[in-house]
Protein backbone atom coordinates (compact mmCIF):
# COMPACT_ATOMS: atom_id res chain seq x y z
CA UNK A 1 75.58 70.87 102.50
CA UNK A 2 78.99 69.24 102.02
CA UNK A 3 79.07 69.96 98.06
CA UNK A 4 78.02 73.67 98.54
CA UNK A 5 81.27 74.31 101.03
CA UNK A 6 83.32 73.08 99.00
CA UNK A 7 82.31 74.47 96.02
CA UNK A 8 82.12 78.10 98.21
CA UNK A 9 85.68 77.01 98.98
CA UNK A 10 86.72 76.71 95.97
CA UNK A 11 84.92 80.12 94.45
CA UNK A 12 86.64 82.07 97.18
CA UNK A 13 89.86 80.48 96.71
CA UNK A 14 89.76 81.59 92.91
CA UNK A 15 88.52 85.17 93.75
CA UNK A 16 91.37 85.77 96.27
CA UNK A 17 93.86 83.93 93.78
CA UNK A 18 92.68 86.13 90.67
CA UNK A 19 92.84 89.39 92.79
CA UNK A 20 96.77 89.18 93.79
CA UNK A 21 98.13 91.54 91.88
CA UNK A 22 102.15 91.78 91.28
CA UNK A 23 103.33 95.01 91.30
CA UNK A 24 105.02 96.41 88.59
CA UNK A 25 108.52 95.76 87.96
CA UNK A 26 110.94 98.94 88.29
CA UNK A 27 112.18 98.28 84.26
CA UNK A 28 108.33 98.71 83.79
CA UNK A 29 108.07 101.90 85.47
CA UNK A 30 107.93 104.30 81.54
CA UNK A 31 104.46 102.99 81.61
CA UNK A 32 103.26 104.14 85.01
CA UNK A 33 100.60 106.58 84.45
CA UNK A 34 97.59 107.97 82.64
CA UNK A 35 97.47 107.54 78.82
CA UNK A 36 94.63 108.28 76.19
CA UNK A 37 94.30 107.58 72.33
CA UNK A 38 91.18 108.08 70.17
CA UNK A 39 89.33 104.77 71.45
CA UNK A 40 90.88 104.69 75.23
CA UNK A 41 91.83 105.86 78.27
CA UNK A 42 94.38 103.99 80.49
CA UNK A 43 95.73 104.31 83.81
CA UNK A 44 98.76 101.78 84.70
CA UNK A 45 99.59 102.36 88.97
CA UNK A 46 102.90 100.59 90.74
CA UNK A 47 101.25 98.12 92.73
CA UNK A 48 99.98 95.81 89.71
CA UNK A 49 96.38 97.86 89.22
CA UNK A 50 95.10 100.38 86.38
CA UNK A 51 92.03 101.15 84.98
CA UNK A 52 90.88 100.95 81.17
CA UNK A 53 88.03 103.39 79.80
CA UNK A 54 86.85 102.33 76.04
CA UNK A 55 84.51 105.46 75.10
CA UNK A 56 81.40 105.14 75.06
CA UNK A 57 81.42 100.90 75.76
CA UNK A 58 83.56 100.24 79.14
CA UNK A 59 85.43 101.37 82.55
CA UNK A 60 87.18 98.75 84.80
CA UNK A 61 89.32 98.67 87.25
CA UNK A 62 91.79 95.92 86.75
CA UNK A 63 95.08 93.89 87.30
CA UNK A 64 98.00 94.79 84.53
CA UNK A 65 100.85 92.80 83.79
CA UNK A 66 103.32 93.90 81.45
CA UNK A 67 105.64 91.45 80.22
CA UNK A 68 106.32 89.90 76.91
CA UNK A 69 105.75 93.30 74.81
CA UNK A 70 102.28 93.47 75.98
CA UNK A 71 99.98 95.17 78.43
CA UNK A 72 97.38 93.24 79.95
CA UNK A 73 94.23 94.49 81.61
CA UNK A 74 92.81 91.73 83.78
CA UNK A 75 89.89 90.43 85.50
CA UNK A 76 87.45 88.14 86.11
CA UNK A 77 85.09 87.99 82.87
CA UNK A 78 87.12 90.63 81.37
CA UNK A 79 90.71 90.77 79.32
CA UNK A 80 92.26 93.36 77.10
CA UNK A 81 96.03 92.96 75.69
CA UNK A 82 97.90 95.63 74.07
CA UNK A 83 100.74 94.70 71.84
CA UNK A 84 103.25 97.60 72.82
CA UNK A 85 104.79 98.65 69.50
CA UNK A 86 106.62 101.37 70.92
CA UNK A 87 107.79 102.09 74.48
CA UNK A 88 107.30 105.65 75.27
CA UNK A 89 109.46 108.42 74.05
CA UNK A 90 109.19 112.06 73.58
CA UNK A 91 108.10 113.26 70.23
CA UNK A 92 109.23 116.52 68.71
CA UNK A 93 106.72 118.66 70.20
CA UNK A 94 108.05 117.13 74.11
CA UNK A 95 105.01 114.96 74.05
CA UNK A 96 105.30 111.33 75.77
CA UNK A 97 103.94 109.10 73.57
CA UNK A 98 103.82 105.17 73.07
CA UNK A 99 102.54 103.37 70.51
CA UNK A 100 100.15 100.33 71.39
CA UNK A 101 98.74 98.18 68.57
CA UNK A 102 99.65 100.78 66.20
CA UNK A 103 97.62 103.26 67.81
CA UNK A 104 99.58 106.27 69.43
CA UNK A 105 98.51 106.84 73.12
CA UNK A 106 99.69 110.78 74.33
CA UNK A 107 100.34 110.68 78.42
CA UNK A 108 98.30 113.24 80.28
């Protein structure tokens, strides 16, 4: 009985320590927002959260953490990193676009 509360104790521990999210840091804030390419849909929010949609394979709700050039979606048994290749910018037809791992993503 011992060995199953602390191993509880230690599963909850890592769920609440893996769910703190940081929210995202005000040089951050060109990112904020809902973004789509051919292959995904994003959604990055101020208080450390988003959402990635890959058509047709996946939808989560996750942790992002921007830092280092990348975007990181995060959560338990799931990870996807963007290599930011371009922060956003408005293109000649006053479109915001950014460019993740060479892919442009348009902001809706």
């Amino acid at each position: 009985m011992k060995k199953i509360y602390t191993l509880f104790s230690i599963l909850l521990c890592f769920i609440l320590l893996s769910s703190c999210a940081k929210p995202i840091l005000d040089e951050n804030n060109v990112f904020l927002g809902s973004w789509g390419s051919e292959k995904f849909s994003i959604e990055i929010w101020k208080d450390g959260f988003g959402k990635i949609k890959r058509v047709r394979l996946y939808e989560n709700e996750t942790r992002v953490i921007i830092k280092d050039n990348s975007i990181k979606f995060k959560t338990p048994g799931f990870s996807k990193k963007f290599r930011v290749d371009s922060e956003p910018y408005i293109d000649n037809d006053g479109i915001t676009v950014m460019i993740l791992d060479g892919k442009k993503f348009y902001k809706h």
